[in-house]
PDB file of N, CA and C in Angstrom:
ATOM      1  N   UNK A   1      -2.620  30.246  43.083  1.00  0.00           N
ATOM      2  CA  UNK A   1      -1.190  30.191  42.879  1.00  0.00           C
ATOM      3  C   UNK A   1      -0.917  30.306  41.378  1.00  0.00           C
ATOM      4  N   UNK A   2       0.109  31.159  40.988  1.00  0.00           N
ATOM      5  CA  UNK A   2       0.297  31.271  39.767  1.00  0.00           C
ATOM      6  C   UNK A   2       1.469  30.293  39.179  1.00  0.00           C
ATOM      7  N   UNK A   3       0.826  29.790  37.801  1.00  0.00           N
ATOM      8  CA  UNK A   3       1.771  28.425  37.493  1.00  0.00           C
ATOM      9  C   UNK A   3       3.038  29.496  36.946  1.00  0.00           C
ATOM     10  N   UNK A   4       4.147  29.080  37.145  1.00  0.00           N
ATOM     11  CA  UNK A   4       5.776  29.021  37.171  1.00  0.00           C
ATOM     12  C   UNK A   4       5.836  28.872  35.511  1.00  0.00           C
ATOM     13  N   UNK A   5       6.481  29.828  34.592  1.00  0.00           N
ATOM     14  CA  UNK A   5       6.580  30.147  33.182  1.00  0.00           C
ATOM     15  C   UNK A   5       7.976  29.075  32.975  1.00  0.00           C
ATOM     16  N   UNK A   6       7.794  28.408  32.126  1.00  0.00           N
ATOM     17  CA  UNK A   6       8.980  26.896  32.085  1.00  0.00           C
ATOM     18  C   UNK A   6      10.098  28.040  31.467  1.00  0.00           C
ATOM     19  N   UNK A   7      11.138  27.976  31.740  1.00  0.00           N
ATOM     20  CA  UNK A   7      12.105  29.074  31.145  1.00  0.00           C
ATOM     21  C   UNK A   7      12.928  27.742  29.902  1.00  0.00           C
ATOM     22  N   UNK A   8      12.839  28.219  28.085  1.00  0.00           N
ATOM     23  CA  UNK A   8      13.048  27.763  27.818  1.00  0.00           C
ATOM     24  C   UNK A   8      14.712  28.117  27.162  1.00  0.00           C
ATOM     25  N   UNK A   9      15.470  27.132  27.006  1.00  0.00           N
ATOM     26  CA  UNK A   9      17.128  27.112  27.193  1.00  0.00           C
ATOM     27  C   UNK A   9      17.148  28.318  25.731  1.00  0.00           C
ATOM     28  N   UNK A  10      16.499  27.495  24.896  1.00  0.00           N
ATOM     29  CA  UNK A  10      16.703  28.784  23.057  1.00  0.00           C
ATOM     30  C   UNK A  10      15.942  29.930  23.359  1.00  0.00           C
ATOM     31  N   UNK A  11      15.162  30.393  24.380  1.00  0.00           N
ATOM     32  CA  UNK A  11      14.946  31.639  24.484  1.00  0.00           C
ATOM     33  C   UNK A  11      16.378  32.524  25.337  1.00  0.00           C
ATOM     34  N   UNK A  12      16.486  31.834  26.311  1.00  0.00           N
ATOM     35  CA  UNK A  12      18.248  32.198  26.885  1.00  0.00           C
ATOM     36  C   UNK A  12      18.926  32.751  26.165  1.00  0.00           C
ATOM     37  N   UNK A  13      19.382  31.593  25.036  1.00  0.00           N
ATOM     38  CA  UNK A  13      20.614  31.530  24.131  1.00  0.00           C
ATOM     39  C   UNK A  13      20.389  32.463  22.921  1.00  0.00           C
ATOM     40  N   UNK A  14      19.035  32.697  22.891  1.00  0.00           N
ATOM     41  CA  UNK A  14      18.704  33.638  21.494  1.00  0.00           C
ATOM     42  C   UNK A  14      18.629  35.335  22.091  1.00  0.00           C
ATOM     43  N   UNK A  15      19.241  35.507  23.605  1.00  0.00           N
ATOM     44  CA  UNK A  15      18.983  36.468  23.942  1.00  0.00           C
ATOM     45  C   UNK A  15      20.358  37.595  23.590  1.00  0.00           C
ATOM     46  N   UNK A  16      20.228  38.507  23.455  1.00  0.00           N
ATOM     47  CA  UNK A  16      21.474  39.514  23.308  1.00  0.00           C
ATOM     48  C   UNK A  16      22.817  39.661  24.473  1.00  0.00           C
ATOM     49  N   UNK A  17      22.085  39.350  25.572  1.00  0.00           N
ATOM     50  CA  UNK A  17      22.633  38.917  26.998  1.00  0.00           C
ATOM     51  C   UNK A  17      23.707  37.867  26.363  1.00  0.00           C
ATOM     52  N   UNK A  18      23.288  37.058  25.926  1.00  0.00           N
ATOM     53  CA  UNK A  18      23.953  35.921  25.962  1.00  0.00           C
ATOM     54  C   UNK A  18      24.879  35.282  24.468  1.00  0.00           C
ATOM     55  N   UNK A  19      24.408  36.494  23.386  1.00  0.00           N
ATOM     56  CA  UNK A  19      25.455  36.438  22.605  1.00  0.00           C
ATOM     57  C   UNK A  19      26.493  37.184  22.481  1.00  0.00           C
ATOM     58  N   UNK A  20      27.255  37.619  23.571  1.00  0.00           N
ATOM     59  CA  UNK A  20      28.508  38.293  23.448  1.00  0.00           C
ATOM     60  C   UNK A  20      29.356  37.158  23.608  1.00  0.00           C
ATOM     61  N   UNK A  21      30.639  37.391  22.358  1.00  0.00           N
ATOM     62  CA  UNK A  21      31.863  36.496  23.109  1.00  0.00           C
ATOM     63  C   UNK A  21      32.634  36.659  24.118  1.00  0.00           C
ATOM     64  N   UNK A  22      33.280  36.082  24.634  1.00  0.00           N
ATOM     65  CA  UNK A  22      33.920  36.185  26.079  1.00  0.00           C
ATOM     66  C   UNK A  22      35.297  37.394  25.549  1.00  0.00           C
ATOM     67  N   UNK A  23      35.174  38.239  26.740  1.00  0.00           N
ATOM     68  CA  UNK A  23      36.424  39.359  26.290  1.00  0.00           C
ATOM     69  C   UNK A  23      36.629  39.799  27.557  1.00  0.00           C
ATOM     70  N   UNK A  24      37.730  40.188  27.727  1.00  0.00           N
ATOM     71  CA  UNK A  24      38.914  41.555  28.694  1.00  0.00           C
ATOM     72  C   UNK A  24      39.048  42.441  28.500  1.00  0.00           C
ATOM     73  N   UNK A  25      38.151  43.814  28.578  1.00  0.00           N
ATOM     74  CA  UNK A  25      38.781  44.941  27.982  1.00  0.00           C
ATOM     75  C   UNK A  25      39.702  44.917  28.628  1.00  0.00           C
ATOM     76  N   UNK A  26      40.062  44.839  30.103  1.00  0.00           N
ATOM     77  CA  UNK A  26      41.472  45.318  30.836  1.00  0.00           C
ATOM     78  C   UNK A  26      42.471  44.073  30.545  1.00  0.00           C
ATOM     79  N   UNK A  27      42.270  42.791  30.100  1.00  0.00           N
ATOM     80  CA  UNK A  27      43.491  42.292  29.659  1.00  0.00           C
ATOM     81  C   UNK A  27      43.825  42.879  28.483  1.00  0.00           C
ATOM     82  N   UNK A  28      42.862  43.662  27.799  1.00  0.00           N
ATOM     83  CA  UNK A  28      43.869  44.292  26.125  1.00  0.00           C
ATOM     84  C   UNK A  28      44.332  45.253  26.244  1.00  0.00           C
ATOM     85  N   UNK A  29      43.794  46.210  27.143  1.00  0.00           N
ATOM     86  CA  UNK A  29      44.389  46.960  27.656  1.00  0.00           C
ATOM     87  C   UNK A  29      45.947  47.022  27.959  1.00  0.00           C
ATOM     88  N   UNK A  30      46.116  45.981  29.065  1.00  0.00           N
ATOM     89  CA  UNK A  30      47.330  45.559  29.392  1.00  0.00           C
ATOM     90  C   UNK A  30      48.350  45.243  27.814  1.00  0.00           C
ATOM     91  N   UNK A  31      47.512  44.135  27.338  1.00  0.00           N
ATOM     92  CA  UNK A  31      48.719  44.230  26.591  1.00  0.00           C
ATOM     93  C   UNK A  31      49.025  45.577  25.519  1.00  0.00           C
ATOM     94  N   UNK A  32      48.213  46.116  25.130  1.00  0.00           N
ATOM     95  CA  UNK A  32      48.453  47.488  24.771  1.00  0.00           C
ATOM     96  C   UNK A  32      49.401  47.813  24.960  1.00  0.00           C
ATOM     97  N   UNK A  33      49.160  48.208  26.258  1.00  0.00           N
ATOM     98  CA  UNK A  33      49.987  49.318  26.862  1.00  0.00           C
ATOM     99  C   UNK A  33      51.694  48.560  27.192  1.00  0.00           C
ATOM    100  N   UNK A  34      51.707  47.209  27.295  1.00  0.00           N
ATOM    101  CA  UNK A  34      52.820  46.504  27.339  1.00  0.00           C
ATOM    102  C   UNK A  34      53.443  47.006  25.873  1.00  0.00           C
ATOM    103  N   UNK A  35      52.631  47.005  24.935  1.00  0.00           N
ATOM    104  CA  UNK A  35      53.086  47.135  23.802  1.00  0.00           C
ATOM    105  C   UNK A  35      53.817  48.129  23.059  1.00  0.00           C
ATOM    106  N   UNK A  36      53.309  49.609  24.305  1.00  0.00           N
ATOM    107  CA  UNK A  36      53.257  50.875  24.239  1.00  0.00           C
ATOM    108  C   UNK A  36      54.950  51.188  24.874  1.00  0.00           C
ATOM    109  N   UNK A  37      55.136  50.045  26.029  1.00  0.00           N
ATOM    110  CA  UNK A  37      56.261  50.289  26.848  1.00  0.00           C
ATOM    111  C   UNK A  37      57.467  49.643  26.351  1.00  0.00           C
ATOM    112  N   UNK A  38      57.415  48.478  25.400  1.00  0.00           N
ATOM    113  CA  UNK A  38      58.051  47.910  25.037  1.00  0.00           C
ATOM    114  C   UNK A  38      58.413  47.429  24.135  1.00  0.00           C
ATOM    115  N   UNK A  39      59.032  48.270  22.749  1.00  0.00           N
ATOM    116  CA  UNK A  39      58.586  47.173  21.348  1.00  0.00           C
ATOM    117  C   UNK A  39      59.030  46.383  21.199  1.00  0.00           C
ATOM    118  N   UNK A  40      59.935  45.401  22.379  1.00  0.00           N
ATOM    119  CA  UNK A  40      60.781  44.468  21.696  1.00  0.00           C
ATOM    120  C   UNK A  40      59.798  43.244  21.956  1.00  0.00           C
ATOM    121  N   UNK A  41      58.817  43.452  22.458  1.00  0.00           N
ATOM    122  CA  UNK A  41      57.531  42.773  23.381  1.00  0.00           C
ATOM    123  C   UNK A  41      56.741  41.852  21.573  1.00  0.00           C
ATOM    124  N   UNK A  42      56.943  42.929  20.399  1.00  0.00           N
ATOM    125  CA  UNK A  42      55.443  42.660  19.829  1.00  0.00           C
ATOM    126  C   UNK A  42      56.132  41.037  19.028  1.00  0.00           C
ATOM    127  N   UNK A  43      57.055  41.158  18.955  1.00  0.00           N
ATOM    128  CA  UNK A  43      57.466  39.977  18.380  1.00  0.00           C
ATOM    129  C   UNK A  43      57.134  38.564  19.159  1.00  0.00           C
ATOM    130  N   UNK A  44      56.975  38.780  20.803  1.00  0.00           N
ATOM    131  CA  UNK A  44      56.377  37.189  21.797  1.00  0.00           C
ATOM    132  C   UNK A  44      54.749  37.854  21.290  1.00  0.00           C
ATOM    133  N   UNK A  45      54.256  39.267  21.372  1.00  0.00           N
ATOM    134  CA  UNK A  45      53.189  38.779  21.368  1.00  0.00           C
ATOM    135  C   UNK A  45      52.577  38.438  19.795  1.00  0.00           C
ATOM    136  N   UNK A  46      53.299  39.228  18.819  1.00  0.00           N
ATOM    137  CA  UNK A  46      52.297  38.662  17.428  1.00  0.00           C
ATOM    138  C   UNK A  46      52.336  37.016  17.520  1.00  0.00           C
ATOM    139  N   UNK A  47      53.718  36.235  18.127  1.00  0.00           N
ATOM    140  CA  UNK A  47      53.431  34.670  17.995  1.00  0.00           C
ATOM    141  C   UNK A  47      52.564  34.535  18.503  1.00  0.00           C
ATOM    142  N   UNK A  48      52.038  34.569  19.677  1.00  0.00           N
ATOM    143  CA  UNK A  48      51.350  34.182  20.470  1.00  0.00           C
ATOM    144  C   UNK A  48      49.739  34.464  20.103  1.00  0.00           C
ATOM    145  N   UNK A  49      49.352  35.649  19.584  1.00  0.00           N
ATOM    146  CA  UNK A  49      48.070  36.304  19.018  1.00  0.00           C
ATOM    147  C   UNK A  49      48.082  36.723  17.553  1.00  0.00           C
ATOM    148  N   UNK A  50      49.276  36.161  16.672  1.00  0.00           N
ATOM    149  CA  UNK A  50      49.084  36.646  15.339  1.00  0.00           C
ATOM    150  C   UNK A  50      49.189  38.181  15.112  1.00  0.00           C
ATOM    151  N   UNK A  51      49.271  38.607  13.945  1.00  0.00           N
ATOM    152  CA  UNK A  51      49.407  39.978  13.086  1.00  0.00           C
ATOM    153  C   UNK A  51      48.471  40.481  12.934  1.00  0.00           C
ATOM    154  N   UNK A  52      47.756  39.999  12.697  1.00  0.00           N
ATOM    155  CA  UNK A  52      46.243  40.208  13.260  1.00  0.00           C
ATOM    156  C   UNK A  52      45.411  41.004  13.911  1.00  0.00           C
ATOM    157  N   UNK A  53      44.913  41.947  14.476  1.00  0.00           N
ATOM    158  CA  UNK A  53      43.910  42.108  15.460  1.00  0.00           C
ATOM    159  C   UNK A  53      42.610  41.532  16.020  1.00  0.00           C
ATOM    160  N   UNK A  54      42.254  40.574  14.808  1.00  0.00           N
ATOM    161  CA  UNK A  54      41.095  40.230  15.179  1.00  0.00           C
ATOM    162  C   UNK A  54      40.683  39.365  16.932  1.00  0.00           C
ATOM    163  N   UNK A  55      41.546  38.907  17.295  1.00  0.00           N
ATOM    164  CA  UNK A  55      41.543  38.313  18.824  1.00  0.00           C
ATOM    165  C   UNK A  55      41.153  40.029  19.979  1.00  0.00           C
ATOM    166  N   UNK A  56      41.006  40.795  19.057  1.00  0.00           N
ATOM    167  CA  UNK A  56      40.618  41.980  20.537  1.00  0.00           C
ATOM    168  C   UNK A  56      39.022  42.258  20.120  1.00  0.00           C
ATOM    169  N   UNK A  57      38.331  41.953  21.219  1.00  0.00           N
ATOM    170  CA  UNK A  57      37.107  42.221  21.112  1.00  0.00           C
ATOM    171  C   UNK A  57      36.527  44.101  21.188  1.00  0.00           C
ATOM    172  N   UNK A  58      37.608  44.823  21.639  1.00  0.00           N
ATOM    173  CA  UNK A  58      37.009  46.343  21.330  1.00  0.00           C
ATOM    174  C   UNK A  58      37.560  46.446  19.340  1.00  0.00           C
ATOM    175  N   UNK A  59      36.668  47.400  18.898  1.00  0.00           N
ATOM    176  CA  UNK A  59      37.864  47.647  17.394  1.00  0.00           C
ATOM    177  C   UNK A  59      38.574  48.636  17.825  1.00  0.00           C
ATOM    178  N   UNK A  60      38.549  49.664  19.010  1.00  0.00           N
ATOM    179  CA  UNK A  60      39.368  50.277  19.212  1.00  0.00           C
ATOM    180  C   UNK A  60      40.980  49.794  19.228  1.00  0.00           C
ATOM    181  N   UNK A  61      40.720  48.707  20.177  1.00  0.00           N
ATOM    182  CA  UNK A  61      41.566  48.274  20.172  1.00  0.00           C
ATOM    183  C   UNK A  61      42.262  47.313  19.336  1.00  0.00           C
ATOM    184  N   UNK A  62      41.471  46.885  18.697  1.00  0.00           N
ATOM    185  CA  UNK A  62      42.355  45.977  17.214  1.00  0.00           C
ATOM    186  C   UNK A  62      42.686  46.936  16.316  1.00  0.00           C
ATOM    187  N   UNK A  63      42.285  48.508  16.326  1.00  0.00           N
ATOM    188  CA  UNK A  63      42.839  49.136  14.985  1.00  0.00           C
ATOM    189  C   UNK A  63      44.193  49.944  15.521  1.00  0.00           C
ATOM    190  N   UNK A  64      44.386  49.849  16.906  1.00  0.00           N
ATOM    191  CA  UNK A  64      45.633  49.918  17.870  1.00  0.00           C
ATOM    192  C   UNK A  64      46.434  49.320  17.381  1.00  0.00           C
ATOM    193  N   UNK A  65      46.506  48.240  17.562  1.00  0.00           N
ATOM    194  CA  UNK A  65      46.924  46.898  17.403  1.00  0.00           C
ATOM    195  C   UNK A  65      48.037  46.256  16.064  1.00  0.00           C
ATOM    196  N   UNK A  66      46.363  46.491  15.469  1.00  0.00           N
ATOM    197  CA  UNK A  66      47.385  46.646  14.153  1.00  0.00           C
ATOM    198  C   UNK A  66      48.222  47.552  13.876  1.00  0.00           C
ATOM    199  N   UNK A  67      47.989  48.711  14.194  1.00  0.00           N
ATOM    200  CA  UNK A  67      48.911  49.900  13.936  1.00  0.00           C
ATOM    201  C   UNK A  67      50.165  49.760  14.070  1.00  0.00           C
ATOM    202  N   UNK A  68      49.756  49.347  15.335  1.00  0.00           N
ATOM    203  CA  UNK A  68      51.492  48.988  16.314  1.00  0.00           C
ATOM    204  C   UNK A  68      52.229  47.142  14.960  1.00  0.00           C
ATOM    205  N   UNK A  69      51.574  47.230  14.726  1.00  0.00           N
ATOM    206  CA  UNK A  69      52.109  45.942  14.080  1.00  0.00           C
ATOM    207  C   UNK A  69      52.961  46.305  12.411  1.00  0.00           C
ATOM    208  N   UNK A  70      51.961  47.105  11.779  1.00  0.00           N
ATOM    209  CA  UNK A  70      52.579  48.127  10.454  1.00  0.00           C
ATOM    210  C   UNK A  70      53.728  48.886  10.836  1.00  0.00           C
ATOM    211  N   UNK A  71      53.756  49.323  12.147  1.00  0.00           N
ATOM    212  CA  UNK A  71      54.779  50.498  12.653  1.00  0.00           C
ATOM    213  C   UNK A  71      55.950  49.647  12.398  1.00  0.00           C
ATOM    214  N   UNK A  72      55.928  48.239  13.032  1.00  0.00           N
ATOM    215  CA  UNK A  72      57.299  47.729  13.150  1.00  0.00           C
ATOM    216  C   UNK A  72      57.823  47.069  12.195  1.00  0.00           C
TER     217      UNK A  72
END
């Protein structure tokens, strides 16, 4: 019988698997495109997410983002 390899937790956590931060492409999406349909929209959302882009995990989409934010 072959002994069972102890799986250790910092090999997990040191894995590439497991260092992504948590993201939505299709919730940024959404708001995108909310953003796209509506400019009276960016003013609830910059409160809510800042001027910022950095809260979008694509850079596609944070250099969107910002764009739409300089525009207005």
């Amino acid at each position: 019988m072959a002994a069972k390899k102890k799986t250790d937790l910092k090999d997990i956590a040191g894995s590439a698997e497991f260092n992504v931060p948590p993201h939505d492409i299709e919730a940024e999406r959404a708001v995108l495109g909310a953003l796209l349909m509506d400019k009276d929209i960016i003013h609830t959302v910059s409160a809510v997410i800042g001027f910022k882009g950095d809260v979008f995990y694509d850079d596609r989409h944070r250099i969107i983002y910002e764009s739409l934010i300089e525009l207005l």
